[in-house]
N, C-alpha and C. Protein backbone atom coordinates (compact mmCIF):
# COMPACT_ATOMS: atom_id res chain seq x y z
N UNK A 1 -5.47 -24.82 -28.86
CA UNK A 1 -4.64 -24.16 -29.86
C UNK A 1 -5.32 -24.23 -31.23
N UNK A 2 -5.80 -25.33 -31.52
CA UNK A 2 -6.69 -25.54 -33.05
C UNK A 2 -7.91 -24.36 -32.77
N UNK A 3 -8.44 -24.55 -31.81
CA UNK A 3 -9.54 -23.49 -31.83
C UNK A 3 -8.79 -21.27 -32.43
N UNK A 4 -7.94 -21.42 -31.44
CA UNK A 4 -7.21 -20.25 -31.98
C UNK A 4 -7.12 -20.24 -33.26
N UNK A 5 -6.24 -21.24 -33.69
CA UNK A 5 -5.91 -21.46 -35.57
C UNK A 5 -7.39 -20.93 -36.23
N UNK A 6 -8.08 -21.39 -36.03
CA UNK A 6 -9.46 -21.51 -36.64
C UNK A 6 -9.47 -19.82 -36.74
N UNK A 7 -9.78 -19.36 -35.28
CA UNK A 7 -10.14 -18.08 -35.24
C UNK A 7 -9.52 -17.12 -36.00
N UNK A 8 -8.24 -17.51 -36.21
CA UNK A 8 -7.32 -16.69 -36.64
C UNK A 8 -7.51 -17.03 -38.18
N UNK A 9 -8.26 -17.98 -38.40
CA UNK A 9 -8.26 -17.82 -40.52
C UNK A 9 -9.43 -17.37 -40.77
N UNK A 10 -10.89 -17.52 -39.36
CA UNK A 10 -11.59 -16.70 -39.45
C UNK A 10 -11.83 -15.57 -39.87
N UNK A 11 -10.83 -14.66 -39.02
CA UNK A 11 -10.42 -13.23 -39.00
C UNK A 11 -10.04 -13.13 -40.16
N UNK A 12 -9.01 -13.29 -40.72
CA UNK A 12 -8.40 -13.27 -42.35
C UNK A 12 -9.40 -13.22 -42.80
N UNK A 13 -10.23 -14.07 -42.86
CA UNK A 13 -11.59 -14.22 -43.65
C UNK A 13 -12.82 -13.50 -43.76
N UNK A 14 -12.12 -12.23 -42.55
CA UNK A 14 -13.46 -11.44 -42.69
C UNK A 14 -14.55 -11.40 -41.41
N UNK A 15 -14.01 -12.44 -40.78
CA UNK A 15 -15.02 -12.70 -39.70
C UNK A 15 -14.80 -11.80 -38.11
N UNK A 16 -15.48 -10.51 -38.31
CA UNK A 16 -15.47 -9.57 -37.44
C UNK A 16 -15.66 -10.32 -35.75
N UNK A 17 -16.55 -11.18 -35.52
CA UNK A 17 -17.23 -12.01 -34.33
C UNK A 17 -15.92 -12.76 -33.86
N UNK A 18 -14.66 -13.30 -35.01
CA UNK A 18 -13.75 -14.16 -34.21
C UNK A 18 -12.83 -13.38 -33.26
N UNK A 19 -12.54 -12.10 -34.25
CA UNK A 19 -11.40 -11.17 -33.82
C UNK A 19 -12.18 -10.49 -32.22
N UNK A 20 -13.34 -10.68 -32.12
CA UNK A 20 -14.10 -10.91 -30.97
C UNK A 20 -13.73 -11.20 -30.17
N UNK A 21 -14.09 -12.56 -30.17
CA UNK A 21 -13.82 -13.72 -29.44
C UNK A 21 -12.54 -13.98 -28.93
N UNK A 22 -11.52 -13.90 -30.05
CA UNK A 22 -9.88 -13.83 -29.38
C UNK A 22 -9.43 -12.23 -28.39
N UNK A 23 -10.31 -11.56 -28.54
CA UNK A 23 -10.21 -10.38 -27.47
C UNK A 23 -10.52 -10.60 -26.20
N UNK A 24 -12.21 -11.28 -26.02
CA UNK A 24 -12.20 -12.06 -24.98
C UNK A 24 -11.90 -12.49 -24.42
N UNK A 25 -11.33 -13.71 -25.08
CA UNK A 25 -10.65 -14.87 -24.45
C UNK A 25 -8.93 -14.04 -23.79
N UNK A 26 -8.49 -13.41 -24.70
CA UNK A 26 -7.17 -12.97 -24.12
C UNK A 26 -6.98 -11.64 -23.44
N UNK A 27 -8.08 -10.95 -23.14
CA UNK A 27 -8.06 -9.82 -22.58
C UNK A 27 -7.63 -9.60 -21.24
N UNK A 28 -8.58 -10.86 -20.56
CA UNK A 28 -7.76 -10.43 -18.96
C UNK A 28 -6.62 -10.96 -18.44
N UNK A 29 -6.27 -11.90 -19.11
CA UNK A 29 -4.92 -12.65 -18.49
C UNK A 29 -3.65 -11.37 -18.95
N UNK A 30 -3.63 -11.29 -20.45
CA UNK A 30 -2.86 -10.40 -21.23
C UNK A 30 -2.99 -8.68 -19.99
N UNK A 31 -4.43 -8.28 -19.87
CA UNK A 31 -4.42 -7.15 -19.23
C UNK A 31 -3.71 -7.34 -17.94
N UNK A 32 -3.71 -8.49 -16.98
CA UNK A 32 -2.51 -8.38 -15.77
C UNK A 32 -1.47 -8.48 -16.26
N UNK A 33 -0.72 -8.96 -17.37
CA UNK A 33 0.49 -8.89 -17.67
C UNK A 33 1.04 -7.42 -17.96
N UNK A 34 -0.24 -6.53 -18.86
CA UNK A 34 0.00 -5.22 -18.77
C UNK A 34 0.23 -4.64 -17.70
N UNK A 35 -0.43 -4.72 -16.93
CA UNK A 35 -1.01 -3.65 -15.73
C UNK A 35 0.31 -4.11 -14.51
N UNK A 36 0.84 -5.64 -14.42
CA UNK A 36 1.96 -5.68 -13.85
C UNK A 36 3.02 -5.10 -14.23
N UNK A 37 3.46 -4.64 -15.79
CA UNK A 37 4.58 -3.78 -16.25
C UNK A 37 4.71 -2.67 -15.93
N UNK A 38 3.32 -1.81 -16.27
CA UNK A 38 3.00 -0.40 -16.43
C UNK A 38 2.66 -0.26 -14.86
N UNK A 39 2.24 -0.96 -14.30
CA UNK A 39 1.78 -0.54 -12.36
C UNK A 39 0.55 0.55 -12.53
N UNK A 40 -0.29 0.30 -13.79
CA UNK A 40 -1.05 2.00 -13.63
C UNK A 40 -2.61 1.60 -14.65
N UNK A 41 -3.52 1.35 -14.08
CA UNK A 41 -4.61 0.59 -15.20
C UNK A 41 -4.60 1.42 -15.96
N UNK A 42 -5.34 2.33 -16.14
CA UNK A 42 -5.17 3.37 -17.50
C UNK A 42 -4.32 3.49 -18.13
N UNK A 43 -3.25 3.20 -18.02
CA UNK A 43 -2.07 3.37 -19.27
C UNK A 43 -2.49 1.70 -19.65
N UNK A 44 -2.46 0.91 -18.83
CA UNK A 44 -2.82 -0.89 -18.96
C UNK A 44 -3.93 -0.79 -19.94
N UNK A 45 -4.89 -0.29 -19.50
CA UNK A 45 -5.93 -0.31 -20.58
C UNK A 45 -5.63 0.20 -21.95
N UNK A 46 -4.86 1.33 -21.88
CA UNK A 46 -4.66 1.85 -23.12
C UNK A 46 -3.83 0.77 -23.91
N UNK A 47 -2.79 0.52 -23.71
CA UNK A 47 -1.80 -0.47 -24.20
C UNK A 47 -2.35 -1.54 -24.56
N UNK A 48 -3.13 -2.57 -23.65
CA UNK A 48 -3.89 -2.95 -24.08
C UNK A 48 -4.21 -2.98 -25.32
N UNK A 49 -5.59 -1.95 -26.02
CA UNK A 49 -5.99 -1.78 -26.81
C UNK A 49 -5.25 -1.10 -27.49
N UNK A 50 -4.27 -0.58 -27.63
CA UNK A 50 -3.03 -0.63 -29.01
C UNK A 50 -2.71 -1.50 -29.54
N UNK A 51 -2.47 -2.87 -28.00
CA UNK A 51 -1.81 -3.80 -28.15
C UNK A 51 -2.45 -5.29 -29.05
N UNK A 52 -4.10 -4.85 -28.96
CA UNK A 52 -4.82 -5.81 -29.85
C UNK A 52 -5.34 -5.19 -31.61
N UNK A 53 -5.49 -3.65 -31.51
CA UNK A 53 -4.91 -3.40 -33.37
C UNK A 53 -4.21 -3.69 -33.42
N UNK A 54 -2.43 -3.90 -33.00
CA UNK A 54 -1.23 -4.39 -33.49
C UNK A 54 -1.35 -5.55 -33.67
N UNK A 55 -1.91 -6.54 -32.97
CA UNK A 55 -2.27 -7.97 -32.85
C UNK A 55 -3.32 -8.37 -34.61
N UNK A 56 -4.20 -7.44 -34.58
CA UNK A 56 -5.37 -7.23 -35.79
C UNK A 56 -4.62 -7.16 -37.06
N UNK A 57 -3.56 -6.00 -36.97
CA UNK A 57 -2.63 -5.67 -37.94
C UNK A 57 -1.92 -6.66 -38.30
N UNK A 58 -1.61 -7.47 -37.68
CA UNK A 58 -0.18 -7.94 -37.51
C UNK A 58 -0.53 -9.89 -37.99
N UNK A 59 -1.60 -9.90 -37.36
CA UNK A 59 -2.09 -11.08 -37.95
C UNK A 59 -1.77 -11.88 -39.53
N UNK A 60 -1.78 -11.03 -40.16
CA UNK A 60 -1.60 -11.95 -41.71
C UNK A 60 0.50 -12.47 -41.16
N UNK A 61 0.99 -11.77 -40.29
CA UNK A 61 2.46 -12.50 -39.94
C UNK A 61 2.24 -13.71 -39.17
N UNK A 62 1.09 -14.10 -38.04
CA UNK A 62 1.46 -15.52 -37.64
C UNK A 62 0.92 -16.23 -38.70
N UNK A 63 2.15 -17.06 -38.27
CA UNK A 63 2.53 -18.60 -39.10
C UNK A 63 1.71 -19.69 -39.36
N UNK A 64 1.19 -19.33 -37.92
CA UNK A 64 -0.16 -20.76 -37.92
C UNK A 64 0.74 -22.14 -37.77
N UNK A 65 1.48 -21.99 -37.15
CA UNK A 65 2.03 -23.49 -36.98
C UNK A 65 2.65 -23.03 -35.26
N UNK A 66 3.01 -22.35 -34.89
CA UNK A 66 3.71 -22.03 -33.67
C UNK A 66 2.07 -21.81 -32.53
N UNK A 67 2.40 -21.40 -31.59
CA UNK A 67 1.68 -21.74 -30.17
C UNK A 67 0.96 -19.85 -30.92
N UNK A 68 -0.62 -19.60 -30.56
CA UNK A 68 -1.28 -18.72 -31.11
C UNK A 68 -0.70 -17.57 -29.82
N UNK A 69 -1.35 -18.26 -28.91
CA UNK A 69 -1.30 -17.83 -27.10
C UNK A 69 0.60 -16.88 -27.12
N UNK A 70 1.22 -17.91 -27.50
CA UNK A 70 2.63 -16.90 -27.38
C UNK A 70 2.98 -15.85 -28.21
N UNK A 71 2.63 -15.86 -29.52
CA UNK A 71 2.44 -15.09 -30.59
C UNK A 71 1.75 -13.74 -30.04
N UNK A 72 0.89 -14.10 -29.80
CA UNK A 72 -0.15 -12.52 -29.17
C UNK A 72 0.47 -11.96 -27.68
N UNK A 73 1.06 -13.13 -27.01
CA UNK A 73 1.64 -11.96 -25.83
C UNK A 73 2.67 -11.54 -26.38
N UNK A 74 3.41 -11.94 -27.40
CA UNK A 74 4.85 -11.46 -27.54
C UNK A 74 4.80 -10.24 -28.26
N UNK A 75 3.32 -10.08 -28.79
CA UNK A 75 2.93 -8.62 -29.80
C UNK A 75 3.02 -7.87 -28.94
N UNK A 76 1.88 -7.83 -27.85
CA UNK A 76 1.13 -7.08 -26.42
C UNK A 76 2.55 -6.88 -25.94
N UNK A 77 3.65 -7.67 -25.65
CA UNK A 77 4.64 -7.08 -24.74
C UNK A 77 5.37 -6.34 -25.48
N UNK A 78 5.93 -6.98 -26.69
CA UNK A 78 6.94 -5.82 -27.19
C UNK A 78 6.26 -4.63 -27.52
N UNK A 79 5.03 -4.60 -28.04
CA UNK A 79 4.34 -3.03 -27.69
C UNK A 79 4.52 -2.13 -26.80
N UNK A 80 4.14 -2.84 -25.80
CA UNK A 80 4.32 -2.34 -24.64
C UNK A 80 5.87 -1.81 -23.78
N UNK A 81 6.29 -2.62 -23.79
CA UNK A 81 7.98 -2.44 -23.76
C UNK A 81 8.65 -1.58 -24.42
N UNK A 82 7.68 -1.37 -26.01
CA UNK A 82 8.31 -0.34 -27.27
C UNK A 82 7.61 1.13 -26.62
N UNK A 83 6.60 0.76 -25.97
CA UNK A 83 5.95 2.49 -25.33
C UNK A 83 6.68 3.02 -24.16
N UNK A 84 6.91 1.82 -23.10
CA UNK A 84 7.17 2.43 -22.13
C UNK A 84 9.02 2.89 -22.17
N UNK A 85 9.15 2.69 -23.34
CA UNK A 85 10.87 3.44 -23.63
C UNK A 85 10.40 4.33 -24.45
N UNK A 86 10.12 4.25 -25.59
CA UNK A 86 9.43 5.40 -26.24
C UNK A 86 8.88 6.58 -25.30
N UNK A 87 7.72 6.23 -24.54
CA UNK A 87 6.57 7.56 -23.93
C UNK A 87 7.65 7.50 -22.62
N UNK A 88 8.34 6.57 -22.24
CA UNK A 88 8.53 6.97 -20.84
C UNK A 88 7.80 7.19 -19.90
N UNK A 89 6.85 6.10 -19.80
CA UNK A 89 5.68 6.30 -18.97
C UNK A 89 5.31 6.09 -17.72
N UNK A 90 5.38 7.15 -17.00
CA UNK A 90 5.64 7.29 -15.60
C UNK A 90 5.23 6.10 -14.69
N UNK A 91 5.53 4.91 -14.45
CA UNK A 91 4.94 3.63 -13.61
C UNK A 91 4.72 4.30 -12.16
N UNK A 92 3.81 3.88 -12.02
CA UNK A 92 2.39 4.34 -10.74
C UNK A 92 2.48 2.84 -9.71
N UNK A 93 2.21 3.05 -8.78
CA UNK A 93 2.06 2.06 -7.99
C UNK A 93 -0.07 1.48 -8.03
N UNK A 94 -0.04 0.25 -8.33
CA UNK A 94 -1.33 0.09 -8.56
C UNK A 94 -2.32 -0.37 -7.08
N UNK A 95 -3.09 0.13 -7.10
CA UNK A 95 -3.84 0.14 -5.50
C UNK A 95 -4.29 -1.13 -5.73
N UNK A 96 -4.03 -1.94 -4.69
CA UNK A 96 -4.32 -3.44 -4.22
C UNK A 96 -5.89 -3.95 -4.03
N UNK A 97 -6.40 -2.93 -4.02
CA UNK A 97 -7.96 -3.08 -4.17
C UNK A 97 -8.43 -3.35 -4.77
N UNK A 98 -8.11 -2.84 -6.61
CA UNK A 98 -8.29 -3.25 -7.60
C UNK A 98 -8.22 -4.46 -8.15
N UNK A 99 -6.94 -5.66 -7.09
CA UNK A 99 -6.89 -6.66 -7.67
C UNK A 99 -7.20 -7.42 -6.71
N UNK A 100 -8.28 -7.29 -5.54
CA UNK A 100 -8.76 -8.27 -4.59
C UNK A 100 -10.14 -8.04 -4.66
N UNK A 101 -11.11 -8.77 -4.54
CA UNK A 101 -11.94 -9.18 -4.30
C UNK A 101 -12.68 -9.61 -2.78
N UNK A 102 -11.91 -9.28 -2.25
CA UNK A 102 -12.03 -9.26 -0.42
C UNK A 102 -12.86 -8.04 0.12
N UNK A 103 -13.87 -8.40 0.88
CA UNK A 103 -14.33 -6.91 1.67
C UNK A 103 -13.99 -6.70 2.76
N UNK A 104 -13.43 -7.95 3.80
CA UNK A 104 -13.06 -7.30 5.16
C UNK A 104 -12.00 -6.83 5.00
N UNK A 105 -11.69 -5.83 5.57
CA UNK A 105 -10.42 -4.86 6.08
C UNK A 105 -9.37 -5.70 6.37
N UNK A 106 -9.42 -6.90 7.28
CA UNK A 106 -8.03 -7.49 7.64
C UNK A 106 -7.54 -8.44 6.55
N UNK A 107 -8.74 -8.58 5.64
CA UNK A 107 -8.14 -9.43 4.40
C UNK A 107 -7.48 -9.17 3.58
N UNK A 108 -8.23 -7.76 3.40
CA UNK A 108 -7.84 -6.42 2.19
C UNK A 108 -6.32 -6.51 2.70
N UNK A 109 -6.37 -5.83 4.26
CA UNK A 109 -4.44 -5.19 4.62
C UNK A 109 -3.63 -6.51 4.21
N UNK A 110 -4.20 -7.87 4.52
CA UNK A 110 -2.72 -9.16 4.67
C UNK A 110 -2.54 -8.89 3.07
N UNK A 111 -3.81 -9.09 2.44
CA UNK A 111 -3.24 -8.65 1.13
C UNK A 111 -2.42 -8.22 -0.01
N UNK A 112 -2.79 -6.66 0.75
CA UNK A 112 -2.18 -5.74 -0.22
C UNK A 112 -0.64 -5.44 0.29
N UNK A 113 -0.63 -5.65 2.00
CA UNK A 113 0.93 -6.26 2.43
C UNK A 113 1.97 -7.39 1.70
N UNK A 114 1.30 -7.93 1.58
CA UNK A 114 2.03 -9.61 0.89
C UNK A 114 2.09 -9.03 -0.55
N UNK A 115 1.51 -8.14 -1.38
CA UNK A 115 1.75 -8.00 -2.92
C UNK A 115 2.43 -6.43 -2.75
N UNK A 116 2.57 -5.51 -1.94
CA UNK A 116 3.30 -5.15 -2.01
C UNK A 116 4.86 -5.29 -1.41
N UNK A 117 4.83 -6.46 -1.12
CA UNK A 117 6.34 -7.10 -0.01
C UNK A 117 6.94 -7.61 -1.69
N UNK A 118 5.74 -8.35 -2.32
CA UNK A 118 5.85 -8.90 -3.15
C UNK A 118 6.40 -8.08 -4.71
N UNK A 119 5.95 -7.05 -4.77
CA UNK A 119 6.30 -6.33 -5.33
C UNK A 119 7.78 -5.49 -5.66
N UNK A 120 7.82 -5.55 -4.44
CA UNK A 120 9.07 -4.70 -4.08
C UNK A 120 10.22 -6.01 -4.28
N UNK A 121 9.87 -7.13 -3.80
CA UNK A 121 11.07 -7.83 -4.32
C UNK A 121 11.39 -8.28 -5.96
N UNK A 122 10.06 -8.39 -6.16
CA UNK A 122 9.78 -8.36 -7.98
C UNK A 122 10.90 -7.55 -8.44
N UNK A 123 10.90 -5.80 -7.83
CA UNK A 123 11.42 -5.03 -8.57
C UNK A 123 12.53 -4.86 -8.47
N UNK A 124 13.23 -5.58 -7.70
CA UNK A 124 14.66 -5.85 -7.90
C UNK A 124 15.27 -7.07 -8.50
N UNK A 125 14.36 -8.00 -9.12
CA UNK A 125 14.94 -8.76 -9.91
C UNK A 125 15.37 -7.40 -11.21
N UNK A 126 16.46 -8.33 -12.51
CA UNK A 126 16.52 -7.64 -13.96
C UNK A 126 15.11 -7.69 -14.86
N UNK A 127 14.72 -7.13 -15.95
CA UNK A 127 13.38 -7.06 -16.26
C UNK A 127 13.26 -8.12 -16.78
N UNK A 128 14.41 -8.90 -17.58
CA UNK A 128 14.12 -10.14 -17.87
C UNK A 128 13.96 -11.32 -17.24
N UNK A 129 14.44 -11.24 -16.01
CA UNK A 129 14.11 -12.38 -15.34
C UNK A 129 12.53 -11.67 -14.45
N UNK A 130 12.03 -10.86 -14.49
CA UNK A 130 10.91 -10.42 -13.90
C UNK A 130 10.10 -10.85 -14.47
N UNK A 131 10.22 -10.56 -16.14
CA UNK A 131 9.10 -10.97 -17.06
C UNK A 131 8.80 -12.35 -17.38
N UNK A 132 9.67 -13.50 -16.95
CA UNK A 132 9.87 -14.79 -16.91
C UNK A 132 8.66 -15.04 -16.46
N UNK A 133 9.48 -14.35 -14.54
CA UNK A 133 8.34 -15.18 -13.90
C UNK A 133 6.83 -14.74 -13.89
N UNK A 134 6.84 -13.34 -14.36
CA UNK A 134 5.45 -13.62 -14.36
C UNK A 134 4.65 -13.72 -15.55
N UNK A 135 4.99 -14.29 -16.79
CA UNK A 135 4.62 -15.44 -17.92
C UNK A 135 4.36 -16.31 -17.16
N UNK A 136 5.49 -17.20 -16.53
CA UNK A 136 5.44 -18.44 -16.12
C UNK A 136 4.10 -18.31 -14.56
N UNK A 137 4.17 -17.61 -13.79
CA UNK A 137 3.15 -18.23 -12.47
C UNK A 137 2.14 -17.26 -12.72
N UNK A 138 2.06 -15.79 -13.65
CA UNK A 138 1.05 -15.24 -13.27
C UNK A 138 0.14 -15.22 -14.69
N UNK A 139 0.76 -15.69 -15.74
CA UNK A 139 0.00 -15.72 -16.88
C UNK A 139 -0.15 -17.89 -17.46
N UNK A 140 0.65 -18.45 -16.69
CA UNK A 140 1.06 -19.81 -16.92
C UNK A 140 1.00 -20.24 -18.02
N UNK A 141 1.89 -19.37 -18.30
CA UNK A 141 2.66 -20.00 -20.06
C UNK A 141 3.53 -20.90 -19.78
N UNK A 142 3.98 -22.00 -21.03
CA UNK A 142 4.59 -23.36 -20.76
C UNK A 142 6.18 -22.64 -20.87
N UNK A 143 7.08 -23.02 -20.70
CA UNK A 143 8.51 -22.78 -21.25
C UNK A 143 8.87 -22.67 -22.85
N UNK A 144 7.88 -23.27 -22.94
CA UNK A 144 8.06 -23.39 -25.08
C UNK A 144 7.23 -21.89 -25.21
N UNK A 145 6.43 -21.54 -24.45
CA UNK A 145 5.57 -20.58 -25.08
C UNK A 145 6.40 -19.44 -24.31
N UNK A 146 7.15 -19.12 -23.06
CA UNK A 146 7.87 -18.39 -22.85
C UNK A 146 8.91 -18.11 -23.53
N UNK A 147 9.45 -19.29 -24.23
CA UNK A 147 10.60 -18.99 -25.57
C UNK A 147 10.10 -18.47 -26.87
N UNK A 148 9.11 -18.49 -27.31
CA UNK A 148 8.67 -18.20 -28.20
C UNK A 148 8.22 -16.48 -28.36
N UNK A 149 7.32 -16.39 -26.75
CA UNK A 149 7.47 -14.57 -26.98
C UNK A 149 8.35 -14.31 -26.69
N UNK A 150 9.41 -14.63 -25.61
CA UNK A 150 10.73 -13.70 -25.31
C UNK A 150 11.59 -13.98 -26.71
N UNK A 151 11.77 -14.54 -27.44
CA UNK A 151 12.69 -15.46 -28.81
C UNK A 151 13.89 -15.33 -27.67
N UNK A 152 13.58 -15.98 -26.65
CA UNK A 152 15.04 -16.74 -26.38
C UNK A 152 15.23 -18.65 -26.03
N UNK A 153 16.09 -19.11 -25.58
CA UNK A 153 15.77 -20.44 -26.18
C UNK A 153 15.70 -21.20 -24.57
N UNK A 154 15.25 -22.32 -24.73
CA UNK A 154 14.68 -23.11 -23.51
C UNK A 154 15.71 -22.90 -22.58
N UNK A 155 16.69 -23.14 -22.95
CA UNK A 155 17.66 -23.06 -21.74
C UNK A 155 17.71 -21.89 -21.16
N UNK A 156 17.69 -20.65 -22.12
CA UNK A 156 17.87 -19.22 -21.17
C UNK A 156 17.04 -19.31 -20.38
N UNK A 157 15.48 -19.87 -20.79
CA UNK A 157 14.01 -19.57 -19.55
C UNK A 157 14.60 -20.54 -18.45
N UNK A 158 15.02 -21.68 -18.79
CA UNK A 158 15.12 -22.13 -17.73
C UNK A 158 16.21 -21.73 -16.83
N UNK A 159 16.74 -21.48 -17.04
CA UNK A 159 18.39 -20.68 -15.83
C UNK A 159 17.76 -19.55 -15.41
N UNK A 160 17.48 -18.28 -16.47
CA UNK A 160 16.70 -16.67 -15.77
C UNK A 160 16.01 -17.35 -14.92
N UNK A 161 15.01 -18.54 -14.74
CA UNK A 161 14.15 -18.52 -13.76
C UNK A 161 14.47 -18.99 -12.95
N UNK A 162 15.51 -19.97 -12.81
CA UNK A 162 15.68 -20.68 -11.78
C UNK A 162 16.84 -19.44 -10.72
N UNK A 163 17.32 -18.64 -11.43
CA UNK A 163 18.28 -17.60 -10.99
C UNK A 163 16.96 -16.32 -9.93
N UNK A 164 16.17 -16.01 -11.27
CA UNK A 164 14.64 -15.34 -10.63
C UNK A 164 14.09 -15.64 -9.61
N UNK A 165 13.74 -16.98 -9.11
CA UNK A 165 13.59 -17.76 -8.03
C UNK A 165 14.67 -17.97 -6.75
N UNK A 166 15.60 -18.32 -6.84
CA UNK A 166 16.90 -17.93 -6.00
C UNK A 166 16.65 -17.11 -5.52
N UNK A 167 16.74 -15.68 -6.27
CA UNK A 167 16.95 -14.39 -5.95
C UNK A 167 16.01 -13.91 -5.06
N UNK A 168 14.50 -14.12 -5.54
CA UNK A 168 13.64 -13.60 -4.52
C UNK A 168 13.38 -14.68 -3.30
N UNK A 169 13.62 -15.86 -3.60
CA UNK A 169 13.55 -16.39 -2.32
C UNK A 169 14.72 -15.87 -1.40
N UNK A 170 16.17 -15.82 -1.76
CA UNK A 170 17.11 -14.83 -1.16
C UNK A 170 16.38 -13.68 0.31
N UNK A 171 16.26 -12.94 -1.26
CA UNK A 171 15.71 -11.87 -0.62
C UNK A 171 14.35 -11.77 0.35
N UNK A 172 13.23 -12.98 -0.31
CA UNK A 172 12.15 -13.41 0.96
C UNK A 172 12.67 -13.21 2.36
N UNK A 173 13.85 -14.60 2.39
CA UNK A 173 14.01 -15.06 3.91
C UNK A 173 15.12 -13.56 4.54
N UNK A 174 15.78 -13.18 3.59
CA UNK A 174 16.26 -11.50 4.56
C UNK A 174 15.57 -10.72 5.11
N UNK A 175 13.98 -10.57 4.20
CA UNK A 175 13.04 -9.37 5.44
C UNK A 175 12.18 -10.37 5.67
N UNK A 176 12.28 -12.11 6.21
CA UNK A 176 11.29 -12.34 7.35
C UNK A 176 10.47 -13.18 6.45
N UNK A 177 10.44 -12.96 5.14
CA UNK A 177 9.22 -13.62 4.54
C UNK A 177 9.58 -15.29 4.07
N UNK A 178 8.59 -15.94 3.96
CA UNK A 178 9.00 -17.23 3.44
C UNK A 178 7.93 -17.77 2.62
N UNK A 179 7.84 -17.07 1.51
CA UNK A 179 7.17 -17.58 -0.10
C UNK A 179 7.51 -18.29 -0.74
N UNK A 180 6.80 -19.81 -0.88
CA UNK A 180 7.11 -20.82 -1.96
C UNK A 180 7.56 -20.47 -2.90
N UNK A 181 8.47 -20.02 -3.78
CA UNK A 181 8.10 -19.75 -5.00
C UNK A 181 9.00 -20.81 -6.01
N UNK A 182 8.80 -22.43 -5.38
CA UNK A 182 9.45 -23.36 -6.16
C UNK A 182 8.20 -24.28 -6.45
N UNK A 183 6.67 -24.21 -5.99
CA UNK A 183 5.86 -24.87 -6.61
C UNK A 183 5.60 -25.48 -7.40
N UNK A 184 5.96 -24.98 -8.39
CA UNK A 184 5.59 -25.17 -10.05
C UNK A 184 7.23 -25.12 -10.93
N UNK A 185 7.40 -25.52 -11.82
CA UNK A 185 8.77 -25.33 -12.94
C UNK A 185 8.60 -24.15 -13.18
């Protein structure tokens, strides 16, 4: 987190190389958080990079005392959240290929089966308890840093999720499936 701080008075300061560096560093975790909302890389990418001028812009507002990491997803999402009501932007189903790294065929299918089983139960959680969980297991933000971009308070993260969790395990064991999804808090 001090390293962020730094970067971030860097930047103020002029220093083109930090505002860099914090692109780097937050590009791909932040870009699955996109690309899980939007379901569509190209709009992901685009948003994205709206979503880090707004971040550029927006910078002289963090505080420098709060978590850097929650600050910047909470820009990237409400951006994003502000487009896809705004543009109404048609969500695409994203090809499973894109996010495996597998070349045999039977790896690829268990795959892209299990994330789209996975998917589909995702999308019947509410968006807020959707967006919980995947802060919490697919970006592994702490609960303080999930309160901080959603601005809601420890207790809401903790009930939406534990309700989020219920729900899709629910719904797991009805079509057959049986996904941990109590691993982790």
């Amino acid at each position: 987190m001090e390293e962020d701080i730094q970067s971030v008075r860097s930047i103020l300061a002029g220093d083109k190389q930090a505002y860099i560096d914090i692109i780097n560093k937050y590009k791909n975790p932040m870009y699955a958080t996109v690309l899980r909302m939007t379901k569509n890389p190209e709009t992901a990418q685009d948003l994205l990079q709206e979503a880090f001028i707004k971040v550029y812009e927006q910078l002289k507002k963090y505080d420098q005392k709060g978590s850097f990491k929650s600050w910047i997803y909470k820009v990237a999402i409400n951006h994003c959240l502000d487009q896809l009501r705004k543009k109404q932007i048609k969500i695409e189903q994203v090809e499973e290929e894109q996010l495996t790294n597998s070349t045999t065929p039977e790896v690829v299918f268990l795959k892209k089966e299990k994330s789209r089983e996975l998917e589909r139960l995702l999308s019947g959680l509410p968006e807020d308890e959707r967006m919980i969980l995947l802060l919490r297991y697919a970006n592994d933000l702490s609960y303080e840093e999930i309160c901080n971009t959603l601005s809601i308070s420890l207790v809401d993260v903790r009930n939406k999720l534990h309700r989020a969790k219920k729900k899709l395990r629910n719904q797991a064991q009805k079509g057959g499936y049986f996904y941990d999804v109590s691993q982790r808090g």
